[in-house]
C-alpha atoms as a PDB file:
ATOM      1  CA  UNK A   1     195.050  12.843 108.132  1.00  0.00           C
ATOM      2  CA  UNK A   2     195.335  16.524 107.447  1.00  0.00           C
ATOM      3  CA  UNK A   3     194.898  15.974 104.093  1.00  0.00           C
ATOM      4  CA  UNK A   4     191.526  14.792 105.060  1.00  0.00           C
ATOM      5  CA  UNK A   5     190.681  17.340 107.055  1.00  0.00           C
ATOM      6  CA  UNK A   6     191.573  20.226 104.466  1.00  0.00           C
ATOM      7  CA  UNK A   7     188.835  18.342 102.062  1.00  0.00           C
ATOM      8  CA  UNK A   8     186.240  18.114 105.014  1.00  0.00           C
ATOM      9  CA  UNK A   9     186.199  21.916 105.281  1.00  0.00           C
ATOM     10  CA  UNK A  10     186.398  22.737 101.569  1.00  0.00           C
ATOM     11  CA  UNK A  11     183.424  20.479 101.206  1.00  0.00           C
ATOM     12  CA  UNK A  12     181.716  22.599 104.060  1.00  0.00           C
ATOM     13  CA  UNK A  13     182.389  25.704 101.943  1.00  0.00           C
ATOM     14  CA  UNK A  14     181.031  24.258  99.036  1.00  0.00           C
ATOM     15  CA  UNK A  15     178.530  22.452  99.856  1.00  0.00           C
ATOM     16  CA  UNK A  16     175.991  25.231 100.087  1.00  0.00           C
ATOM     17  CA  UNK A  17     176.737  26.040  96.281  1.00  0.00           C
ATOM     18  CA  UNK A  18     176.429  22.553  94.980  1.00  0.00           C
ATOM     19  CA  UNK A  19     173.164  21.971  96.444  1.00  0.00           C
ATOM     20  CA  UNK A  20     171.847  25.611  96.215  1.00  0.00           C
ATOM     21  CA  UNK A  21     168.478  26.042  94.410  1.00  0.00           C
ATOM     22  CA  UNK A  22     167.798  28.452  91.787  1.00  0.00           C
ATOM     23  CA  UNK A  23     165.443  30.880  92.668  1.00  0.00           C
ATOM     24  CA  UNK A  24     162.153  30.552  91.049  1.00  0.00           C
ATOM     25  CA  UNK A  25     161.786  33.980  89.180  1.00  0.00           C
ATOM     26  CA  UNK A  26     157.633  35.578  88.528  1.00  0.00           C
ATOM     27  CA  UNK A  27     157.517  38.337  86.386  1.00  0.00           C
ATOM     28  CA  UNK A  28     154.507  40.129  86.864  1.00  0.00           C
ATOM     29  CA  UNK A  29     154.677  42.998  84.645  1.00  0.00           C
ATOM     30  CA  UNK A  30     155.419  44.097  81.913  1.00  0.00           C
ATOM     31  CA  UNK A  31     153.869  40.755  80.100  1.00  0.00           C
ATOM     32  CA  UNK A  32     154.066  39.582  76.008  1.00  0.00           C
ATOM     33  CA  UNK A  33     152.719  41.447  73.576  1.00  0.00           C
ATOM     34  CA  UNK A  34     151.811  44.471  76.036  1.00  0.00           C
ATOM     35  CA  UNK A  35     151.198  47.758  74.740  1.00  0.00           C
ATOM     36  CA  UNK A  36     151.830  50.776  76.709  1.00  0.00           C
ATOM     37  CA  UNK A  37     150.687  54.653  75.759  1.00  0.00           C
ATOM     38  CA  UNK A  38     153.817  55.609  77.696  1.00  0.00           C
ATOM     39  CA  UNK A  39     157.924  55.155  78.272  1.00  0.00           C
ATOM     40  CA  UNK A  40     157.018  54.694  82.275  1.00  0.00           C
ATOM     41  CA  UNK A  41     156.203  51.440  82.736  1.00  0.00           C
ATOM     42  CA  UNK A  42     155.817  49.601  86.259  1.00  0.00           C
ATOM     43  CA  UNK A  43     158.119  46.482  86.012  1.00  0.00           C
ATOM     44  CA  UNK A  44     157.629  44.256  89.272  1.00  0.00           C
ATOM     45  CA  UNK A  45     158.887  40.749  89.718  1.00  0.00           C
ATOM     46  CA  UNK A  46     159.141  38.109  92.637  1.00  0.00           C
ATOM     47  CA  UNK A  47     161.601  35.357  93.699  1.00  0.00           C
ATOM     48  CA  UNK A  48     160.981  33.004  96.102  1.00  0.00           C
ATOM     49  CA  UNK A  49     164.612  33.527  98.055  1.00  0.00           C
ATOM     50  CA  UNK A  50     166.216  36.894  98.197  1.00  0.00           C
ATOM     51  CA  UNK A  51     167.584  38.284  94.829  1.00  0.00           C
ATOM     52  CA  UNK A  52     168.658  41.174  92.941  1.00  0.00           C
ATOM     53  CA  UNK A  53     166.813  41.528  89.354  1.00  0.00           C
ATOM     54  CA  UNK A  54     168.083  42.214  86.381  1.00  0.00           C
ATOM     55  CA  UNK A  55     166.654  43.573  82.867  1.00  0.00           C
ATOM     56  CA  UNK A  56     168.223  43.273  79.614  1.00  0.00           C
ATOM     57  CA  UNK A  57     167.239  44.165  75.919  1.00  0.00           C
ATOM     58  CA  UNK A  58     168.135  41.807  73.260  1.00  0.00           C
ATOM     59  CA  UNK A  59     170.051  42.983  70.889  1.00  0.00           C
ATOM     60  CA  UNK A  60     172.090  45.606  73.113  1.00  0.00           C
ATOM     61  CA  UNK A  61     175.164  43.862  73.725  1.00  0.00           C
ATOM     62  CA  UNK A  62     173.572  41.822  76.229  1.00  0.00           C
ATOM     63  CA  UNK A  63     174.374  44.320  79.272  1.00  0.00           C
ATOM     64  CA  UNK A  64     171.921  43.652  82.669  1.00  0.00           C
ATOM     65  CA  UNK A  65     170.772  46.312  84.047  1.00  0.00           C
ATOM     66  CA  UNK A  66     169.968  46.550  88.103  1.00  0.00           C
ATOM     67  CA  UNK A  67     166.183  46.541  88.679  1.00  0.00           C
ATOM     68  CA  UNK A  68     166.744  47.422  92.697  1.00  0.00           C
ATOM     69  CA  UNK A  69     169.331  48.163  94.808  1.00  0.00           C
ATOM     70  CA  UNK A  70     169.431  45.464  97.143  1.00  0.00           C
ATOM     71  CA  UNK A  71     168.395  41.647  97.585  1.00  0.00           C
ATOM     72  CA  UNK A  72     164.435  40.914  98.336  1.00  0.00           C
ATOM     73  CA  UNK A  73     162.071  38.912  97.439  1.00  0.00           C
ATOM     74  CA  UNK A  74     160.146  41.051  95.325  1.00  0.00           C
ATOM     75  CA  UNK A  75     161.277  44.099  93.096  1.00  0.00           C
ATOM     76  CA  UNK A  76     159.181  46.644  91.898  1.00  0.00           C
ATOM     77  CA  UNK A  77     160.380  49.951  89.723  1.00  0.00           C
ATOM     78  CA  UNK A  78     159.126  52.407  86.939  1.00  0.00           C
ATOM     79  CA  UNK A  79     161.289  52.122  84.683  1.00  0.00           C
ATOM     80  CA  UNK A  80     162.084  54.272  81.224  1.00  0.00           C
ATOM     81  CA  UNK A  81     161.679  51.927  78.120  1.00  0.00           C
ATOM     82  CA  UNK A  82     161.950  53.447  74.094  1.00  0.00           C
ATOM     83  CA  UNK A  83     159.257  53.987  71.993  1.00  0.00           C
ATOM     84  CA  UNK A  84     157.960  51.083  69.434  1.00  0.00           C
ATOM     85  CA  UNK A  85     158.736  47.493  70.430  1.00  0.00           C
ATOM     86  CA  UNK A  86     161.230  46.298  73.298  1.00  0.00           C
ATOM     87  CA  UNK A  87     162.512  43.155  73.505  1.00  0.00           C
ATOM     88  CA  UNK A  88     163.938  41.734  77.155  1.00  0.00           C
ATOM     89  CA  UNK A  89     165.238  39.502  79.364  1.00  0.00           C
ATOM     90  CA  UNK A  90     164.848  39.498  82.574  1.00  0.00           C
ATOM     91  CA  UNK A  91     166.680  37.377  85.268  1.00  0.00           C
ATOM     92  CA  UNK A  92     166.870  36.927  89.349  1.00  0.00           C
ATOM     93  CA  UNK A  93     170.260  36.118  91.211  1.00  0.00           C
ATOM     94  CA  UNK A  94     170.593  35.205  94.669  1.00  0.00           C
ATOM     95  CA  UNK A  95     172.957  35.551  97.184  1.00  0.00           C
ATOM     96  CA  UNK A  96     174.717  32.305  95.840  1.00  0.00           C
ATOM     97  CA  UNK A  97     175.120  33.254  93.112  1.00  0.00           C
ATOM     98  CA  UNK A  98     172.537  31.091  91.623  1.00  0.00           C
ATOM     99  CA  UNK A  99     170.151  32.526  88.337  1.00  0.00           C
ATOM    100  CA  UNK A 100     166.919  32.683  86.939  1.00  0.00           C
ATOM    101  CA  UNK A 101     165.708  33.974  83.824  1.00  0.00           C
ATOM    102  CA  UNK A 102     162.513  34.638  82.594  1.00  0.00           C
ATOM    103  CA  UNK A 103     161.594  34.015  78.686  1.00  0.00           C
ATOM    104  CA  UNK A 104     161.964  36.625  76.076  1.00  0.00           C
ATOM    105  CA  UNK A 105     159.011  39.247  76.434  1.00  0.00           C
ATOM    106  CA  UNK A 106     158.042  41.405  73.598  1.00  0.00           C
ATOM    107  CA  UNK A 107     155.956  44.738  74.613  1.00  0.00           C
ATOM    108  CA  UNK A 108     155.164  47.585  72.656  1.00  0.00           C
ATOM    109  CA  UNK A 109     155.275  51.488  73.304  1.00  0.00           C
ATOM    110  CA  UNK A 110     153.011  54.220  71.789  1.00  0.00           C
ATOM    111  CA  UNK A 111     153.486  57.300  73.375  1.00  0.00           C
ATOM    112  CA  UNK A 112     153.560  59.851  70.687  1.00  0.00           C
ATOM    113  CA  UNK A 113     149.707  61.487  70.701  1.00  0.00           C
ATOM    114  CA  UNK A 114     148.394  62.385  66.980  1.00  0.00           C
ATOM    115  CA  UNK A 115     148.408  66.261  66.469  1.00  0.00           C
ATOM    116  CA  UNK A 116     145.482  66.968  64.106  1.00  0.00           C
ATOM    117  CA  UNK A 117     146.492  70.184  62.137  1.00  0.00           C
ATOM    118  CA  UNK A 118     143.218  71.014  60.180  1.00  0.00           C
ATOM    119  CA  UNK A 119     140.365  69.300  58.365  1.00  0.00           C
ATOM    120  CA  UNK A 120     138.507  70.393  55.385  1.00  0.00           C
ATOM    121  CA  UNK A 121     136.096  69.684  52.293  1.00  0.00           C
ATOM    122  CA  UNK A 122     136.776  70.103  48.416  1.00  0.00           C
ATOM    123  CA  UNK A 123     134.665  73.675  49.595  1.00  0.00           C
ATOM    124  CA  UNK A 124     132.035  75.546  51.449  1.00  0.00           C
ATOM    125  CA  UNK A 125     129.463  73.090  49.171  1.00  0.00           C
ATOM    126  CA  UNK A 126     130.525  69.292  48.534  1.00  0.00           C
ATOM    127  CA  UNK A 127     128.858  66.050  46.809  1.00  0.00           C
ATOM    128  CA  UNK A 128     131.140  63.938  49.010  1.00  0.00           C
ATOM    129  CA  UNK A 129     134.342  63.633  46.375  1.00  0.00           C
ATOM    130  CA  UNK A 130     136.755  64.274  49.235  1.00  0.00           C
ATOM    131  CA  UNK A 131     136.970  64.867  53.264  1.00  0.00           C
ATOM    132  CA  UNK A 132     140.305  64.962  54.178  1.00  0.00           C
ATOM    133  CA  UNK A 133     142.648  65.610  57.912  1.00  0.00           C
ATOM    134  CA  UNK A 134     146.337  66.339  57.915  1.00  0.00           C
ATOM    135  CA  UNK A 135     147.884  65.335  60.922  1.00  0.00           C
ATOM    136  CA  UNK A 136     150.843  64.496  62.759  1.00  0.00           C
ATOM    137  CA  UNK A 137     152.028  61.439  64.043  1.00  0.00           C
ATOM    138  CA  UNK A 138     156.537  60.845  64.421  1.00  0.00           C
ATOM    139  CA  UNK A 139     156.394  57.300  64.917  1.00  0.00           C
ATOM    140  CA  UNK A 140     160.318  57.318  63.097  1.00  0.00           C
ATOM    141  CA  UNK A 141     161.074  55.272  66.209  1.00  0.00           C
ATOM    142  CA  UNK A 142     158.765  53.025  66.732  1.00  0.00           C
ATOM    143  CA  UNK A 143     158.800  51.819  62.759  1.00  0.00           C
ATOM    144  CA  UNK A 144     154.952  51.795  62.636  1.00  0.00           C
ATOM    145  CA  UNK A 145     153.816  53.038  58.864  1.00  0.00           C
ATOM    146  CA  UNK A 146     150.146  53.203  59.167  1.00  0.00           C
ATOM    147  CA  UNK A 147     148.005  54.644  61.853  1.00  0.00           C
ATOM    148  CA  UNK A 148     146.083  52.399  63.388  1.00  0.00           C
ATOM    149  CA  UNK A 149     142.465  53.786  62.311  1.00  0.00           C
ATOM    150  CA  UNK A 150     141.037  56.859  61.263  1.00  0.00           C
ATOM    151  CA  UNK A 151     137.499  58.179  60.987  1.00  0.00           C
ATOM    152  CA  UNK A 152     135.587  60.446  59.308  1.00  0.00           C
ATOM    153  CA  UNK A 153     132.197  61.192  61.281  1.00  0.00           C
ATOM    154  CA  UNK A 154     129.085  63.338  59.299  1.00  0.00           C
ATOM    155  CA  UNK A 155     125.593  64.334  59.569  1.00  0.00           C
ATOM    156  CA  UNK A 156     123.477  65.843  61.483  1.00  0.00           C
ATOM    157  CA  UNK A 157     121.178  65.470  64.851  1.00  0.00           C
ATOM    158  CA  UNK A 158     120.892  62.066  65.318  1.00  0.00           C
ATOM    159  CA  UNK A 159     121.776  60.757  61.876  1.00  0.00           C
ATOM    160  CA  UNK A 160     125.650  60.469  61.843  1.00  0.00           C
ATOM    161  CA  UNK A 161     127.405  58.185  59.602  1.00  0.00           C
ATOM    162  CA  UNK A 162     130.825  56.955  59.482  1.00  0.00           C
ATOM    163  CA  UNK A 163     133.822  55.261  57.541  1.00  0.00           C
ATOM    164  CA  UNK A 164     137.185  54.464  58.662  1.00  0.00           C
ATOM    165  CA  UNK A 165     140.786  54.434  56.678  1.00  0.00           C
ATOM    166  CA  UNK A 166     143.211  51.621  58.091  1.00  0.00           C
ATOM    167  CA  UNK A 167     145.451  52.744  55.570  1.00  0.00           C
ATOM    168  CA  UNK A 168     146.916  56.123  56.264  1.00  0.00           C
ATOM    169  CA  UNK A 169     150.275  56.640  56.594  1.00  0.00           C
ATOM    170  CA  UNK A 170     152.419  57.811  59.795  1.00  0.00           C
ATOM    171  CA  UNK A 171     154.715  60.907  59.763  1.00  0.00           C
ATOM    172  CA  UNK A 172     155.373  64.684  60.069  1.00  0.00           C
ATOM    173  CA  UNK A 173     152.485  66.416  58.104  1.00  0.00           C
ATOM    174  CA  UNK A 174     150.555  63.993  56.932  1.00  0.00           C
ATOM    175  CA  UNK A 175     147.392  63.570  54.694  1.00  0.00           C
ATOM    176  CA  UNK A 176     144.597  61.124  54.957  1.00  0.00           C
ATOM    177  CA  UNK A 177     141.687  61.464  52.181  1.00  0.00           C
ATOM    178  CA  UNK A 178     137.847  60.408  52.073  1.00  0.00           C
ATOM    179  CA  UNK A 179     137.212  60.175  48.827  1.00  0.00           C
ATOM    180  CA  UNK A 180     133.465  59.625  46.903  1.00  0.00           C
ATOM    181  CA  UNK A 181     131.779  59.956  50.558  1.00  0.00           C
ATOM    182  CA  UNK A 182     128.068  58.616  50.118  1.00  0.00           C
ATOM    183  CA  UNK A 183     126.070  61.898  51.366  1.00  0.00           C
ATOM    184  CA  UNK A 184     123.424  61.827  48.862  1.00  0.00           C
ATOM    185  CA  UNK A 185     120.948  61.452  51.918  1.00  0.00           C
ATOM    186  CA  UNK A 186     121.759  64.905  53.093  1.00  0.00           C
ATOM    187  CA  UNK A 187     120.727  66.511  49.919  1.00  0.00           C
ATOM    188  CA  UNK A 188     120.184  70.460  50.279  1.00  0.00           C
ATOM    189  CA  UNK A 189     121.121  70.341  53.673  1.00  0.00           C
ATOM    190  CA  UNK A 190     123.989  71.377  56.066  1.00  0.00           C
ATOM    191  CA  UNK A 191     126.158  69.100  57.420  1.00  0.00           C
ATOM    192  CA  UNK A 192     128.973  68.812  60.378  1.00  0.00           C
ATOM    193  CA  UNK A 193     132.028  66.805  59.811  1.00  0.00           C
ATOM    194  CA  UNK A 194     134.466  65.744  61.815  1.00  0.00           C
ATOM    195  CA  UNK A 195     137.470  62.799  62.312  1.00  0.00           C
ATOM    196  CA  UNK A 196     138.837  60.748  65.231  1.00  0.00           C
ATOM    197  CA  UNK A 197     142.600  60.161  64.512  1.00  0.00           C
ATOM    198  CA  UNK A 198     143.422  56.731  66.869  1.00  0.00           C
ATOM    199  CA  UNK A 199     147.194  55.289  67.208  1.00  0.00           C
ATOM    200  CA  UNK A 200     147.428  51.564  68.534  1.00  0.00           C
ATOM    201  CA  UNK A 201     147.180  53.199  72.017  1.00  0.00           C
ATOM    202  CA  UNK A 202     145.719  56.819  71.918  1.00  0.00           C
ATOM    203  CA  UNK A 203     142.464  58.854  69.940  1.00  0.00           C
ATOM    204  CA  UNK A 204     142.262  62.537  69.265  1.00  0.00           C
ATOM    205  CA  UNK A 205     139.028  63.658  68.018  1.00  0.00           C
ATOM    206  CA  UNK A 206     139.374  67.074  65.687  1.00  0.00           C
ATOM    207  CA  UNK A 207     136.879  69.808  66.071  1.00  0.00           C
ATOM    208  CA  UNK A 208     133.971  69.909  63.988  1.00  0.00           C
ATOM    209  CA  UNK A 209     133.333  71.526  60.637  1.00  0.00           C
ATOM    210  CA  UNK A 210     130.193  72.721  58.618  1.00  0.00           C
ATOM    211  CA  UNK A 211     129.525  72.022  54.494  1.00  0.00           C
ATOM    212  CA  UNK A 212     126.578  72.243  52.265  1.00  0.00           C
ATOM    213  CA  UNK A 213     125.665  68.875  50.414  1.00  0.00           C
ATOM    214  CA  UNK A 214     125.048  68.947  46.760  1.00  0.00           C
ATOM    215  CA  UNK A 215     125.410  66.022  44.909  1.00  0.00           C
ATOM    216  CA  UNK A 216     122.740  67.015  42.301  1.00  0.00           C
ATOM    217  CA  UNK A 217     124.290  67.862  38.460  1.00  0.00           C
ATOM    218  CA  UNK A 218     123.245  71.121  37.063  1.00  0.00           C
ATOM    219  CA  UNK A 219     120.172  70.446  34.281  1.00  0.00           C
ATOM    220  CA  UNK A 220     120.947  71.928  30.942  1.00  0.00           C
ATOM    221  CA  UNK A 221     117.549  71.903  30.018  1.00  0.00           C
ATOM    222  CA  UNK A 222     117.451  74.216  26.830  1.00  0.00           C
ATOM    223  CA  UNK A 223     119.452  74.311  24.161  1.00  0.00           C
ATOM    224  CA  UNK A 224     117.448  76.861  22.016  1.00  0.00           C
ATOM    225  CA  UNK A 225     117.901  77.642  18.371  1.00  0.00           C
ATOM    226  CA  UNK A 226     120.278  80.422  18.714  1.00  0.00           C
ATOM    227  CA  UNK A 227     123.345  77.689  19.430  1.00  0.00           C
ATOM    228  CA  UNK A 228     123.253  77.379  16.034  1.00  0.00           C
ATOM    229  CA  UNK A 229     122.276  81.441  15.005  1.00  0.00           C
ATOM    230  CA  UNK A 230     125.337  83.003  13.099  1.00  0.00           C
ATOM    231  CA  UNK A 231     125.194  86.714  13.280  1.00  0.00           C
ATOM    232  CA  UNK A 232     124.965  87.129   9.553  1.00  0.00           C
ATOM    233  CA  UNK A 233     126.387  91.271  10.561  1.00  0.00           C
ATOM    234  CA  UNK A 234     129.397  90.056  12.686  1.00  0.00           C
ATOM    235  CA  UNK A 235     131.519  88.946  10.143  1.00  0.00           C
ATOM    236  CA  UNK A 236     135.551  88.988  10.377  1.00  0.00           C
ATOM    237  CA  UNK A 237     138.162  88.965   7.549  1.00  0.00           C
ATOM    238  CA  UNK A 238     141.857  88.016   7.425  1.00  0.00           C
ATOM    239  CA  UNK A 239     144.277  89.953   5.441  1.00  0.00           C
ATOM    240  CA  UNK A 240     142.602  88.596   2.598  1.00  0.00           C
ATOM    241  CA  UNK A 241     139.950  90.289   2.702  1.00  0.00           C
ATOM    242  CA  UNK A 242     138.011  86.713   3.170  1.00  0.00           C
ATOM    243  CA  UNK A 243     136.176  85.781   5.928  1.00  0.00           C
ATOM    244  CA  UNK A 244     137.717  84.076   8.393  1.00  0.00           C
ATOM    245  CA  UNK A 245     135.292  83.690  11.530  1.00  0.00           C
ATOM    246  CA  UNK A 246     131.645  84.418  12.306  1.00  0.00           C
ATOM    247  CA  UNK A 247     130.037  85.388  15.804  1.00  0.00           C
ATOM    248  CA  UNK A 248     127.672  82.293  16.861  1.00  0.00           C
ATOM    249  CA  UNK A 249     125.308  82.949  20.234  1.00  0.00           C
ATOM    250  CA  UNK A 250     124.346  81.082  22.772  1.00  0.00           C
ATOM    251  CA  UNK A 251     121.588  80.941  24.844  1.00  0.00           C
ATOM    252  CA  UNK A 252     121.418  78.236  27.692  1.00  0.00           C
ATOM    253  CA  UNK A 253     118.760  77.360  30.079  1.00  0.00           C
ATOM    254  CA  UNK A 254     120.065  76.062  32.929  1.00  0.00           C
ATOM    255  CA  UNK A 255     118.633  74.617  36.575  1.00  0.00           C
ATOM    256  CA  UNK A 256     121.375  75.171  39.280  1.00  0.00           C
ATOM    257  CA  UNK A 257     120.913  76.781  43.062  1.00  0.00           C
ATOM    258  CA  UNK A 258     124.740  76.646  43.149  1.00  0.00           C
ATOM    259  CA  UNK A 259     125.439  77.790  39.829  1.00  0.00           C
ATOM    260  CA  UNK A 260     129.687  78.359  39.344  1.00  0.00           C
ATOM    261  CA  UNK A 261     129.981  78.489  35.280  1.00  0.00           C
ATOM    262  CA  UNK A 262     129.509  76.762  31.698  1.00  0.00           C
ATOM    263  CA  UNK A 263     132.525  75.895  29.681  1.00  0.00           C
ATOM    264  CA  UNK A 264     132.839  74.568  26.002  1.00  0.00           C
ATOM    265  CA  UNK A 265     135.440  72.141  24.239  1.00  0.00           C
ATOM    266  CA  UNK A 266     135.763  72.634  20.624  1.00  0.00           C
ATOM    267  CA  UNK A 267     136.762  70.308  18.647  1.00  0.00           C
ATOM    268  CA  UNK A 268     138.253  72.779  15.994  1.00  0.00           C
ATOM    269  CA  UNK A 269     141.614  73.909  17.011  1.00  0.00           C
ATOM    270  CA  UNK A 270     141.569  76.693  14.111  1.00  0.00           C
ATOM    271  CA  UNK A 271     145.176  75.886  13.226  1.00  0.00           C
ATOM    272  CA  UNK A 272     146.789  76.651  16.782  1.00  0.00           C
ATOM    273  CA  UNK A 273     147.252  72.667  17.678  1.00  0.00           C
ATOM    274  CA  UNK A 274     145.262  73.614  20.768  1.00  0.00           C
ATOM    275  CA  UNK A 275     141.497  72.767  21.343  1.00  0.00           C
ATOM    276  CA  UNK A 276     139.351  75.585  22.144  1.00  0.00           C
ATOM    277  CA  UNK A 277     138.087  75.965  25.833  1.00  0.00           C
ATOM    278  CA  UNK A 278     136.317  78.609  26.909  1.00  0.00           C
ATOM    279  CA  UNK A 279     134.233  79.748  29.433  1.00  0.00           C
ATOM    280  CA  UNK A 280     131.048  81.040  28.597  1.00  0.00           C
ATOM    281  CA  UNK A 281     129.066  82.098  32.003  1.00  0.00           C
ATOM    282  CA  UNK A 282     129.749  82.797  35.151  1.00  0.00           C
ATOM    283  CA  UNK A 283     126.335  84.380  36.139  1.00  0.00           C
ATOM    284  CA  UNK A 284     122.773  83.272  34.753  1.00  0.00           C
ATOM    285  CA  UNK A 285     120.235  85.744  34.304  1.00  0.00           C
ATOM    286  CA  UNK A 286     116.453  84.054  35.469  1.00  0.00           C
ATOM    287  CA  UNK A 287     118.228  81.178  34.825  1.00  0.00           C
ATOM    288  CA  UNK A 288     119.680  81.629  31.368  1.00  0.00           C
ATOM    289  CA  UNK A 289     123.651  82.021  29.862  1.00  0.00           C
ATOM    290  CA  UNK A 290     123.409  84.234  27.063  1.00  0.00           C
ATOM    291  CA  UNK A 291     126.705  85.138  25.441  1.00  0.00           C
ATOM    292  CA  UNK A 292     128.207  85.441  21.729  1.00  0.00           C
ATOM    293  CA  UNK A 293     131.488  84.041  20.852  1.00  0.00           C
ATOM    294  CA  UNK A 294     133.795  84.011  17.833  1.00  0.00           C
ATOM    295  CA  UNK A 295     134.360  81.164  15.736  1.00  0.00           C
ATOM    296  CA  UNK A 296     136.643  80.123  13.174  1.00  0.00           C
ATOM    297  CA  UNK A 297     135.155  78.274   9.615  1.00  0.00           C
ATOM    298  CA  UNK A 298     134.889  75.270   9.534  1.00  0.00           C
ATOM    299  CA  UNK A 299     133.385  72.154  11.531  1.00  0.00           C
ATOM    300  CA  UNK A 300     133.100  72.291  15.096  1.00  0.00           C
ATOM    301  CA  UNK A 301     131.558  70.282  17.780  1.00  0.00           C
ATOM    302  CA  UNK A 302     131.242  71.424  20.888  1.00  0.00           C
ATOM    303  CA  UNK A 303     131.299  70.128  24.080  1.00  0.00           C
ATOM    304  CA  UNK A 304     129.396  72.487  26.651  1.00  0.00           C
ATOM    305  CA  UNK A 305     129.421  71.638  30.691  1.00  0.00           C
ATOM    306  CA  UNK A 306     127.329  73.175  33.420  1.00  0.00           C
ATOM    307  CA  UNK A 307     129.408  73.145  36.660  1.00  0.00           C
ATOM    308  CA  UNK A 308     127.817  74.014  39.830  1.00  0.00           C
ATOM    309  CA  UNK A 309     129.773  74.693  43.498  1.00  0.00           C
ATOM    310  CA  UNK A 310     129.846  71.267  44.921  1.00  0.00           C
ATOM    311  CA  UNK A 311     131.746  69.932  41.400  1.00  0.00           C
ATOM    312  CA  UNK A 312     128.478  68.100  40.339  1.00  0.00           C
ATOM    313  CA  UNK A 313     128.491  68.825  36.064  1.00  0.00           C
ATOM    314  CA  UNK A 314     125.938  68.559  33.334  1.00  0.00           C
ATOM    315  CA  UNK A 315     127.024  67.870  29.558  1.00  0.00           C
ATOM    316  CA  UNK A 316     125.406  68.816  26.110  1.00  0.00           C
ATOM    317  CA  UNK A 317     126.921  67.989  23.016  1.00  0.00           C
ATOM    318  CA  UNK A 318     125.970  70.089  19.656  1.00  0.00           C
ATOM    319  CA  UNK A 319     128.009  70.987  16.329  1.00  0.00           C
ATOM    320  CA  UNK A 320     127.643  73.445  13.951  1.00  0.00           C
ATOM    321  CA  UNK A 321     129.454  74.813  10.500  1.00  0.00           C
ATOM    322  CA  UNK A 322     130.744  78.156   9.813  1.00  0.00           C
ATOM    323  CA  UNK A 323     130.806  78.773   6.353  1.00  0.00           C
ATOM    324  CA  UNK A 324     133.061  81.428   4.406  1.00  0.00           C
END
């Protein structure tokens, strides 16, 4: 009989834990595939019987972490999480002793902001060949290599255009390039430029900058007799007493507002293994490069190139023979 007894009251003891419910466990935030532009987040969760809550990240040894202090039926907390992507459980457990756990949930943080360091142009005068921002962006945490979009804005009034780079790295100092920018439609004019730097979760828009548009190449449009005029008076001998080079001017027309030089490639190296390059104007006078340079004899054929501010260039191709 008293062995009977000692089982009834066990069994009242127990009885409570064998037929206990587990608490059914709503988590309302943070959800899947979240993303957050900061470390705060507002985790809150519900039970339907009074629990303490628990958070865990996968991966970390599996510890639980108290969510509040004390049982209730709802929890609510801001709570510190890393940059880049977290990955948690999180579980209810009431005052049975009885669990619930929520799925895995995967959210993101981005809370680094972009610094944009400068912007600039290949120059005062472009035809579009490059735009370019360096930036920052430490995202060494997180594990994201490319920024999430970056765009370059130009024009003026009304008529802005854009293009966007999806491709630009992350990091400490960073570079992101516009290259072969279509601005022929802003011919002669002046331009403003500027970029909007966006991270999966933040945009920073740079100040904006001014540059000329030239995408027209300088004309070459005269290439008078004298190319090929050898100062019969200028002649030069070697120790010989032979001649060795002759004096050969040059007189260019050429139609350029933003006039930088002309250059020539020769193709005679003159026995120092090293094609000739030279320049030949920096100035123009009404339009015109006149200059006299020294050749060696022989064959030569020349390359000469018009350059003008913006990097546009204009090419003429002549030859010529200087004879002993």
């Amino acid at each position: 009989m008293k062995k009977i007894l000692i089982i009834f009251i066990l069994s009242l003891f127990l009885m409570p834990l064998v037929f206990a419910e587990i608490p059914s466990l709503t988590l309302i935030n943070p959800q899947n595939n979240d993303l957050y532009g900061s470390k705060d987040v507002q985790v809150q969760l519900t039970a339907d019987s009074k629990s303490l809550f628990y958070y865990a990240e996968i991966g970390n040894s599996g510890k639980w972490n108290k969510i509040c202090p004390s049982f209730g039926l709802e929890c609510s907390k801001k709570i510190k999480f890393k940059e880049g992507i977290n990955d948690l459980l999180f579980k209810a457990v009431d005052s049975n002793g009885a669990s619930s756990y929520t799925e895995e949930v995967i959210f993101t943080i981005d809370s680094v902001k972009p610094v944009i360091l400068k912007i600039s142009s290949n120059g005062a005068i472009t035809k579009g060949d490059l735009f370019s921002v360096t930036y920052n962006k430490d995202d060494r945490s997180s594990g994201q290599e490319f920024m999430n979009e970056i765009t370059l804005f130009y024009g003026k009034g009304d008529s802005i255009q854009t293009v966007s780079l999806s491709d630009c790295l992350t990091g400490m100092n960073q570079h992101c390039d516009f290259e072969n920018v279509d601005v022929s439609s802003f011919e002669g004019e002046t331009i403003d430029y500027w970029f909007n730097v966006s991270t999966l979760s933040h945009s920073v828009l740079s100040k904006k900058a001014r540059v000329k548009v030239d995408t027209t190449a300088p004309e070459i449009e005269a290439l008078t007799e004298g190319v090929n005029q050898i100062i019969s008076s200028q002649l030069y001998h070697d120790s010989k007493n032979q001649v060795s080079s002759r004096k050969v001017k040059f007189i260019l027309d050429i139609t350029e507002a933003n006039f930088d030089r002309v250059k020539y490639v020769d193709s005679n190296d003159c026995g120092y293994n090293v094609l000739p390059s030279q320049v030949l104007c920096t100035r123009l006078s009404v339009g015109r490069c006149v200059v006299t340079k020294n050749f060696c004899v022989g064959h030569h054929d020349l390359v000469i190139t018009a350059l003008d501010k913006a990097g546009n260039t204009g090419t003429i191709e002549t030859s010529l023979d200087i004879d002993p």
